[in-house]
PDB file of N, CA and C in Angstrom:
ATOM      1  N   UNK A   1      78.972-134.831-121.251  1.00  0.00           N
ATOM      2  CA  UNK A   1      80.290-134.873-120.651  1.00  0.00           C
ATOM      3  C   UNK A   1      80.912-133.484-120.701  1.00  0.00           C
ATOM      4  N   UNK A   2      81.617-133.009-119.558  1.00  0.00           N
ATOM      5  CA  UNK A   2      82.225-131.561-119.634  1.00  0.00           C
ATOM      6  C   UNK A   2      83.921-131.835-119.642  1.00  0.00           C
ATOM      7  N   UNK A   3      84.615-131.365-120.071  1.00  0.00           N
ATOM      8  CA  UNK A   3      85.945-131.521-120.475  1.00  0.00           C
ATOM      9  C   UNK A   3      86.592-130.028-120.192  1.00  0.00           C
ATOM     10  N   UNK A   4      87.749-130.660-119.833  1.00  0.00           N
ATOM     11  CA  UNK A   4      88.787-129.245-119.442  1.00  0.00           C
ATOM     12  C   UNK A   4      90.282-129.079-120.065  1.00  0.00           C
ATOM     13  N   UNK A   5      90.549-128.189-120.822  1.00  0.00           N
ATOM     14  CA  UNK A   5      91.506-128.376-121.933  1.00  0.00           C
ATOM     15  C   UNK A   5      92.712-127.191-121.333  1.00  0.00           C
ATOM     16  N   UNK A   6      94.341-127.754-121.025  1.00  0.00           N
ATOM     17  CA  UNK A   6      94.979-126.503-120.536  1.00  0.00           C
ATOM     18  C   UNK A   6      95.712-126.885-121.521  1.00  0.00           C
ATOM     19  N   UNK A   7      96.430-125.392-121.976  1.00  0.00           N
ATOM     20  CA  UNK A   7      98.020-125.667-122.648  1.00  0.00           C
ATOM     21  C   UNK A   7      98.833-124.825-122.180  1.00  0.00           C
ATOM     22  N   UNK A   8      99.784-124.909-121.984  1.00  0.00           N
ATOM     23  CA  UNK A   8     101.036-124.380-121.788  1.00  0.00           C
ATOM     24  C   UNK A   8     102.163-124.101-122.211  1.00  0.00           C
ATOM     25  N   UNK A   9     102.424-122.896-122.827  1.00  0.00           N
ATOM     26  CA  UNK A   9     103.389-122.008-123.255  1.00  0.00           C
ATOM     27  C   UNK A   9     104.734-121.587-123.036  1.00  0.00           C
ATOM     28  N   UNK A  10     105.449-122.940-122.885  1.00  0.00           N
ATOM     29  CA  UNK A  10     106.574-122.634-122.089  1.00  0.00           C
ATOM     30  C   UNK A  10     107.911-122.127-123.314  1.00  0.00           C
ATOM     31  N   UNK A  11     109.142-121.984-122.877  1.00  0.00           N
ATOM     32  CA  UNK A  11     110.013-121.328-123.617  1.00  0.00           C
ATOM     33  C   UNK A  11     110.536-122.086-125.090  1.00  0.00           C
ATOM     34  N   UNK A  12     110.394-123.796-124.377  1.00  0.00           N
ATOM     35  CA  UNK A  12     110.763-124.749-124.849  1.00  0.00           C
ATOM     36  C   UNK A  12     110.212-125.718-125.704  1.00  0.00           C
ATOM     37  N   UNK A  13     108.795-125.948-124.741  1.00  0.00           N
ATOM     38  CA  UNK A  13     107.732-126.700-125.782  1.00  0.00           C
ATOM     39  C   UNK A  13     106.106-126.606-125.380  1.00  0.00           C
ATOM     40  N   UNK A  14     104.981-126.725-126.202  1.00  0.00           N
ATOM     41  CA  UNK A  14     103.884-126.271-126.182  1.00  0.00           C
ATOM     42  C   UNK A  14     103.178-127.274-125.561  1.00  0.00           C
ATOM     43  N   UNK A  15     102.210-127.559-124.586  1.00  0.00           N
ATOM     44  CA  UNK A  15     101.674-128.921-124.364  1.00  0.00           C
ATOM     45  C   UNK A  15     100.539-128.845-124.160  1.00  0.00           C
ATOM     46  N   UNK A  16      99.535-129.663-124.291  1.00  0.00           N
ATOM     47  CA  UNK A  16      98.172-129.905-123.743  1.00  0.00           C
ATOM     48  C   UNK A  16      97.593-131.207-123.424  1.00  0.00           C
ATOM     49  N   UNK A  17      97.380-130.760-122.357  1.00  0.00           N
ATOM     50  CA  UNK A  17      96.083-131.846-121.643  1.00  0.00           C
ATOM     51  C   UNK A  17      94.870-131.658-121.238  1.00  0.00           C
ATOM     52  N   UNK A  18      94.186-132.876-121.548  1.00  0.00           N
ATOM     53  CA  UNK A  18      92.712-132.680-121.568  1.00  0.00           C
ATOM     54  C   UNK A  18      92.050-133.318-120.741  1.00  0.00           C
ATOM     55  N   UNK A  19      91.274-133.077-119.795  1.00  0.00           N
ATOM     56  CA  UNK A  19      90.887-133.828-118.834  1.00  0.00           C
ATOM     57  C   UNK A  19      89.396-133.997-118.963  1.00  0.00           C
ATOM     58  N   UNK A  20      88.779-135.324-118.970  1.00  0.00           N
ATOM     59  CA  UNK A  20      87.088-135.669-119.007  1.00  0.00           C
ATOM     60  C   UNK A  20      86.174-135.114-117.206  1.00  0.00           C
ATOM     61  N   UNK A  21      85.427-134.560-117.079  1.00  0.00           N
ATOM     62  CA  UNK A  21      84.918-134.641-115.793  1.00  0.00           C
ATOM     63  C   UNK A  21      83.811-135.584-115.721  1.00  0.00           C
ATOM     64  N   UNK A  22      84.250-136.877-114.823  1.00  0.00           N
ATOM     65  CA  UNK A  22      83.835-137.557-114.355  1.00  0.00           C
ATOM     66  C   UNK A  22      82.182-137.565-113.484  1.00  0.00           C
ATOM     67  N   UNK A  23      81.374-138.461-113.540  1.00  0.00           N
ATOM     68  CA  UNK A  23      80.018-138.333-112.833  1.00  0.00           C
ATOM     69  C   UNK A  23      80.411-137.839-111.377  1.00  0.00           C
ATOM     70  N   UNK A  24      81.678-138.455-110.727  1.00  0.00           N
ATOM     71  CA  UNK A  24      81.433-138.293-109.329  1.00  0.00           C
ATOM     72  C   UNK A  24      82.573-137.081-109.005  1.00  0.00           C
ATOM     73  N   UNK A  25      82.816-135.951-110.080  1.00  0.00           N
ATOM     74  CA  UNK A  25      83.566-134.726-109.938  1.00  0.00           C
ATOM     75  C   UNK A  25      84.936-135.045-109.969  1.00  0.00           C
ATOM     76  N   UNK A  26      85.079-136.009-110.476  1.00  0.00           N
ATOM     77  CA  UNK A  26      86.960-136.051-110.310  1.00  0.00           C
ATOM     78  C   UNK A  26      86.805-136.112-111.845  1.00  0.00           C
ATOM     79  N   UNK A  27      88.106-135.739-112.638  1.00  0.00           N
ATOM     80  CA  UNK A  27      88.870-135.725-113.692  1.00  0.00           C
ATOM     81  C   UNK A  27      89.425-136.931-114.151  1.00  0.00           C
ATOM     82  N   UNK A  28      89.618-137.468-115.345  1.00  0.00           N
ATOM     83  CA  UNK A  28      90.224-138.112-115.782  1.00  0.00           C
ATOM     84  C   UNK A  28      90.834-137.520-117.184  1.00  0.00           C
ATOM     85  N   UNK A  29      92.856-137.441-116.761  1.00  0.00           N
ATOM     86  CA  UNK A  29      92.936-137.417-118.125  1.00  0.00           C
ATOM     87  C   UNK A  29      92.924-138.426-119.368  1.00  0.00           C
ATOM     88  N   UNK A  30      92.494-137.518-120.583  1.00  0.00           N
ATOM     89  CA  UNK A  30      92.719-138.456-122.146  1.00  0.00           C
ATOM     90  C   UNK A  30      93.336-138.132-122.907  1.00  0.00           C
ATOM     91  N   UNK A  31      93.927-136.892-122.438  1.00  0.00           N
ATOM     92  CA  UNK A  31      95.028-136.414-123.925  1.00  0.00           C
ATOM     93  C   UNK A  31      96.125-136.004-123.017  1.00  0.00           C
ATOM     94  N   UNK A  32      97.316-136.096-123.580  1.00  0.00           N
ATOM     95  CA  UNK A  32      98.378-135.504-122.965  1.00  0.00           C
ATOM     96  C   UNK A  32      99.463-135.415-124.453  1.00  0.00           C
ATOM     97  N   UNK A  33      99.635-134.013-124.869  1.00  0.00           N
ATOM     98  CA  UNK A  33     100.899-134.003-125.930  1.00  0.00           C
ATOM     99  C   UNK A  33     101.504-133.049-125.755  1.00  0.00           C
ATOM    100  N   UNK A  34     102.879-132.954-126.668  1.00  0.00           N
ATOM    101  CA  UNK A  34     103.998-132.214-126.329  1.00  0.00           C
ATOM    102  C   UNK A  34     104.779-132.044-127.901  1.00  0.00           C
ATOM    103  N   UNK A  35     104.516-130.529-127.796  1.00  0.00           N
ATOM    104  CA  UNK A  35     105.029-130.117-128.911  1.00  0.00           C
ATOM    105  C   UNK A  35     106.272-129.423-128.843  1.00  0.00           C
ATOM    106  N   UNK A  36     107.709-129.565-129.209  1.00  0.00           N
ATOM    107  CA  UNK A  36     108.965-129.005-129.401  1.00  0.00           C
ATOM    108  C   UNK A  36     108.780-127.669-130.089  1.00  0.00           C
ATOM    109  N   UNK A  37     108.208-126.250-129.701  1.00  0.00           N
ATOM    110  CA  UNK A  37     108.255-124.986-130.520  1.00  0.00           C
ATOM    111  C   UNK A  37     109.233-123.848-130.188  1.00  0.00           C
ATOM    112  N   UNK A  38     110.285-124.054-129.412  1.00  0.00           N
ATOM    113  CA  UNK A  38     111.479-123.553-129.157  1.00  0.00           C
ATOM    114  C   UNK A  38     111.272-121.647-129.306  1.00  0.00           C
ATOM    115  N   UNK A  39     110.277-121.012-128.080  1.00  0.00           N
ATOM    116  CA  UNK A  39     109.654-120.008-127.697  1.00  0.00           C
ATOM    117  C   UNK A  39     110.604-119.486-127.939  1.00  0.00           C
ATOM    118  N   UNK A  40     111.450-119.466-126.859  1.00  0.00           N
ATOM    119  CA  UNK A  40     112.953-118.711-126.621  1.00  0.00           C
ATOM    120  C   UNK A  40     113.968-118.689-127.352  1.00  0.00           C
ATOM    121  N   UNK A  41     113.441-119.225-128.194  1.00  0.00           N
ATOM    122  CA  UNK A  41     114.829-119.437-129.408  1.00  0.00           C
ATOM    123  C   UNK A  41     115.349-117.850-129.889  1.00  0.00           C
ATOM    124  N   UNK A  42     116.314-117.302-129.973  1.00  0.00           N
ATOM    125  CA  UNK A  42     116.548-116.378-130.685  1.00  0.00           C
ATOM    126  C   UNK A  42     116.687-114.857-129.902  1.00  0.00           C
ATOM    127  N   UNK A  43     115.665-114.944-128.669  1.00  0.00           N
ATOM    128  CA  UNK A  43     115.437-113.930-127.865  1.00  0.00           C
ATOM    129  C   UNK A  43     116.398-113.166-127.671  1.00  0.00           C
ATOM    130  N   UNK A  44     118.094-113.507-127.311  1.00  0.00           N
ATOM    131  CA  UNK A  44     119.178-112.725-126.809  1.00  0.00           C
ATOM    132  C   UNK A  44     119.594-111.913-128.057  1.00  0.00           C
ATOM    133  N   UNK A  45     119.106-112.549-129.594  1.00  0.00           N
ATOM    134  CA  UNK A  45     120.270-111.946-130.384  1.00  0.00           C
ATOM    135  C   UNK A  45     118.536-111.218-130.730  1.00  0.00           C
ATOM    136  N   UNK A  46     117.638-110.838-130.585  1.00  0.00           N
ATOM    137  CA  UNK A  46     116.533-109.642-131.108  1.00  0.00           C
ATOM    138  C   UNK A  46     115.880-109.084-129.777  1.00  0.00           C
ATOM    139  N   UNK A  47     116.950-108.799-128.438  1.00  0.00           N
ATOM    140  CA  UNK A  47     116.908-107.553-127.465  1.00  0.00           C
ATOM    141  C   UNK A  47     115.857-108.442-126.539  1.00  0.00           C
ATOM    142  N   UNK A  48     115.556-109.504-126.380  1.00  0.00           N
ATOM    143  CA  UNK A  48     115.035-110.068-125.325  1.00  0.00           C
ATOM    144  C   UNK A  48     113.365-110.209-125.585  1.00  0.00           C
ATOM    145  N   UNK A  49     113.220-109.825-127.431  1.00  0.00           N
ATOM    146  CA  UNK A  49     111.852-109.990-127.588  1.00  0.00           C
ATOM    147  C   UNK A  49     111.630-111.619-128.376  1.00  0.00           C
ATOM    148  N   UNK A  50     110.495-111.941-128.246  1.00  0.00           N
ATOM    149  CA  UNK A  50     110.328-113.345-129.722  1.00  0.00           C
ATOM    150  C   UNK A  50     110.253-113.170-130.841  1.00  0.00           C
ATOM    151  N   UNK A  51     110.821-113.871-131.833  1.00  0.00           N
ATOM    152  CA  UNK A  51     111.236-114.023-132.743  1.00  0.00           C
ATOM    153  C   UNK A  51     109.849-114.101-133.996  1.00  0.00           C
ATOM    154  N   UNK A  52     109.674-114.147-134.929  1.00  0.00           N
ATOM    155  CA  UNK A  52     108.533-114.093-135.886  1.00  0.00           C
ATOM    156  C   UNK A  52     108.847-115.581-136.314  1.00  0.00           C
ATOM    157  N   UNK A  53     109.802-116.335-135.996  1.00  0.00           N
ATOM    158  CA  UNK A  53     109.985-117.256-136.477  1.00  0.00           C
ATOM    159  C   UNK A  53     109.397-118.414-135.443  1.00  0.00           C
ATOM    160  N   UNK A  54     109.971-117.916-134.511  1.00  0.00           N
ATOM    161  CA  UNK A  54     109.110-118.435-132.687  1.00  0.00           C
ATOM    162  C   UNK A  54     107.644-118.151-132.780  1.00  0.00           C
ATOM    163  N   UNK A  55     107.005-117.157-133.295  1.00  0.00           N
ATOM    164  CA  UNK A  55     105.423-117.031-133.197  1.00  0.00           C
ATOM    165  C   UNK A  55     105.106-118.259-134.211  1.00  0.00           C
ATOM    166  N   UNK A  56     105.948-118.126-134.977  1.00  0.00           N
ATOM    167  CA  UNK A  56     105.350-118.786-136.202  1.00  0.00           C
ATOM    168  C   UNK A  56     105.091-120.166-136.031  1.00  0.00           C
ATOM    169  N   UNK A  57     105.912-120.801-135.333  1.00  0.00           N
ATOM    170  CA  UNK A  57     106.033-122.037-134.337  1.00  0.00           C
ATOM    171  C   UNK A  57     105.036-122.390-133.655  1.00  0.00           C
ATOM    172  N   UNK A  58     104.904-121.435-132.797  1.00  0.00           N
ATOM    173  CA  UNK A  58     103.949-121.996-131.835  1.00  0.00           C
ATOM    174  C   UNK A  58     102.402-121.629-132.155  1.00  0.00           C
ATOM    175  N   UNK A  59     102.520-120.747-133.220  1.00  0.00           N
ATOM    176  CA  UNK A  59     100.900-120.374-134.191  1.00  0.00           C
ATOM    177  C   UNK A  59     100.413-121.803-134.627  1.00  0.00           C
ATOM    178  N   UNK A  60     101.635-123.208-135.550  1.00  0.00           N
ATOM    179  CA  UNK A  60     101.467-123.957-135.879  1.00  0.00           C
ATOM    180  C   UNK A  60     101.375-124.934-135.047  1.00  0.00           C
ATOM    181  N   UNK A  61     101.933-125.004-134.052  1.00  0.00           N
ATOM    182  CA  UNK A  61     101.698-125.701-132.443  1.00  0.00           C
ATOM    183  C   UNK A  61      99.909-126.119-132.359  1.00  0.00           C
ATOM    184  N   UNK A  62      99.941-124.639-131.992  1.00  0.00           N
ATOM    185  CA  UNK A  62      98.204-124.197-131.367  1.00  0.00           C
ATOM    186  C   UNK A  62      97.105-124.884-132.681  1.00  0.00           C
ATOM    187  N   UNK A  63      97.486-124.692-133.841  1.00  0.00           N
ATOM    188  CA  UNK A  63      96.527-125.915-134.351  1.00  0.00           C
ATOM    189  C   UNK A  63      96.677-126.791-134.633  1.00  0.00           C
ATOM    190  N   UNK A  64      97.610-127.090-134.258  1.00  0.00           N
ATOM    191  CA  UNK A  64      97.695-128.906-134.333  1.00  0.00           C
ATOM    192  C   UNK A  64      96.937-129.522-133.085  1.00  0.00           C
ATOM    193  N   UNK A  65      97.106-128.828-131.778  1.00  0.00           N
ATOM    194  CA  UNK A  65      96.370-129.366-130.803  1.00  0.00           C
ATOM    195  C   UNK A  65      95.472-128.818-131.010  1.00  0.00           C
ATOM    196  N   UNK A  66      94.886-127.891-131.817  1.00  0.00           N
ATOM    197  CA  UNK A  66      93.741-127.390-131.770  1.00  0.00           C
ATOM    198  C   UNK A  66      92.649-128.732-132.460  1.00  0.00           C
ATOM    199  N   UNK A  67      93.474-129.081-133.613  1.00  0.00           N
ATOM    200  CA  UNK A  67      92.908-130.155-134.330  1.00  0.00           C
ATOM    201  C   UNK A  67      92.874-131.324-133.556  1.00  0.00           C
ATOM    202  N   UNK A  68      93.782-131.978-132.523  1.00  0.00           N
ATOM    203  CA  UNK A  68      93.578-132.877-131.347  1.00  0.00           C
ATOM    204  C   UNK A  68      92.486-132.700-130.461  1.00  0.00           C
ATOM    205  N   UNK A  69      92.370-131.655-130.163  1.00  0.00           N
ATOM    206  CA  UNK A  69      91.275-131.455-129.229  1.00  0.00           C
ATOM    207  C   UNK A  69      89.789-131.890-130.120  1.00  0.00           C
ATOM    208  N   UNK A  70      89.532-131.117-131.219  1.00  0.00           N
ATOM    209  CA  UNK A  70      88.451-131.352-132.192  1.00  0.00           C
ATOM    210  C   UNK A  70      88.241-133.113-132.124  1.00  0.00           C
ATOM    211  N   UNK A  71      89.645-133.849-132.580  1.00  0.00           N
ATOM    212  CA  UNK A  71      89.178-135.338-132.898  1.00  0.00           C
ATOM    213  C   UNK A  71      88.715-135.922-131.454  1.00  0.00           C
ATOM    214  N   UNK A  72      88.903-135.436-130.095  1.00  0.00           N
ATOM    215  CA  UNK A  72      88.656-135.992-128.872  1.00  0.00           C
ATOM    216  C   UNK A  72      86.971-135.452-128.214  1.00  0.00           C
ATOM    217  N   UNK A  73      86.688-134.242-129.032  1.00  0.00           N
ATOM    218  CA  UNK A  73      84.677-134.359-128.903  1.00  0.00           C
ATOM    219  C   UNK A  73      84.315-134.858-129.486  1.00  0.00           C
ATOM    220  N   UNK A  74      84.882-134.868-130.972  1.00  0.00           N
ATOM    221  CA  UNK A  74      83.846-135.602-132.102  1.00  0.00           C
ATOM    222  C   UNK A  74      83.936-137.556-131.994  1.00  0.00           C
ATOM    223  N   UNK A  75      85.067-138.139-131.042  1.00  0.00           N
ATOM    224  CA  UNK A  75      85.270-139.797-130.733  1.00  0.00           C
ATOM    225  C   UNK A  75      84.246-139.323-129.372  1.00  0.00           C
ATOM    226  N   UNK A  76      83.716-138.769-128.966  1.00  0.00           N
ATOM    227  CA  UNK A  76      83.284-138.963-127.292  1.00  0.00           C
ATOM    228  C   UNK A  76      81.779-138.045-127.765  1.00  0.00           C
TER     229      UNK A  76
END
């Protein structure tokens, strides 16, 4: 089975979905989550850059779905 994993980095919250590729080339998704890591938080008051507190967020984001993704090869 080949699988296709996106996430997305938005200001607000971190998300990923995972899609199975199907025998006859179409996709099916099996994961879909959404993590609250508040990117933009802070940006206006440290000159329009991110925050260490914002990396730090979404560092812990990225393995949590990192660890989601892991439990969805090792069930399939």
């Amino acid at each position: 089975m080949s699988y296709l994993a996106v996430i997305d980095l938005g200001s607000n919250s971190t998300r990923l979905v995972v899609e199975e590729l199907n025998e006859d080339g179409q996709f099916t998704e099996i994961k879909r989550r959404k993590l609250d890591t508040r990117l933009a938080q802070g940006m206006d008051q440290n000159g329009g850059a991110l925050t260490e507190a914002a990396m730090d967020r979404v560092l812990e984001a990225l393995t949590i779905l990192s660890r989601s993704m892991n439990v969805i090869l090792t069930l399939n």
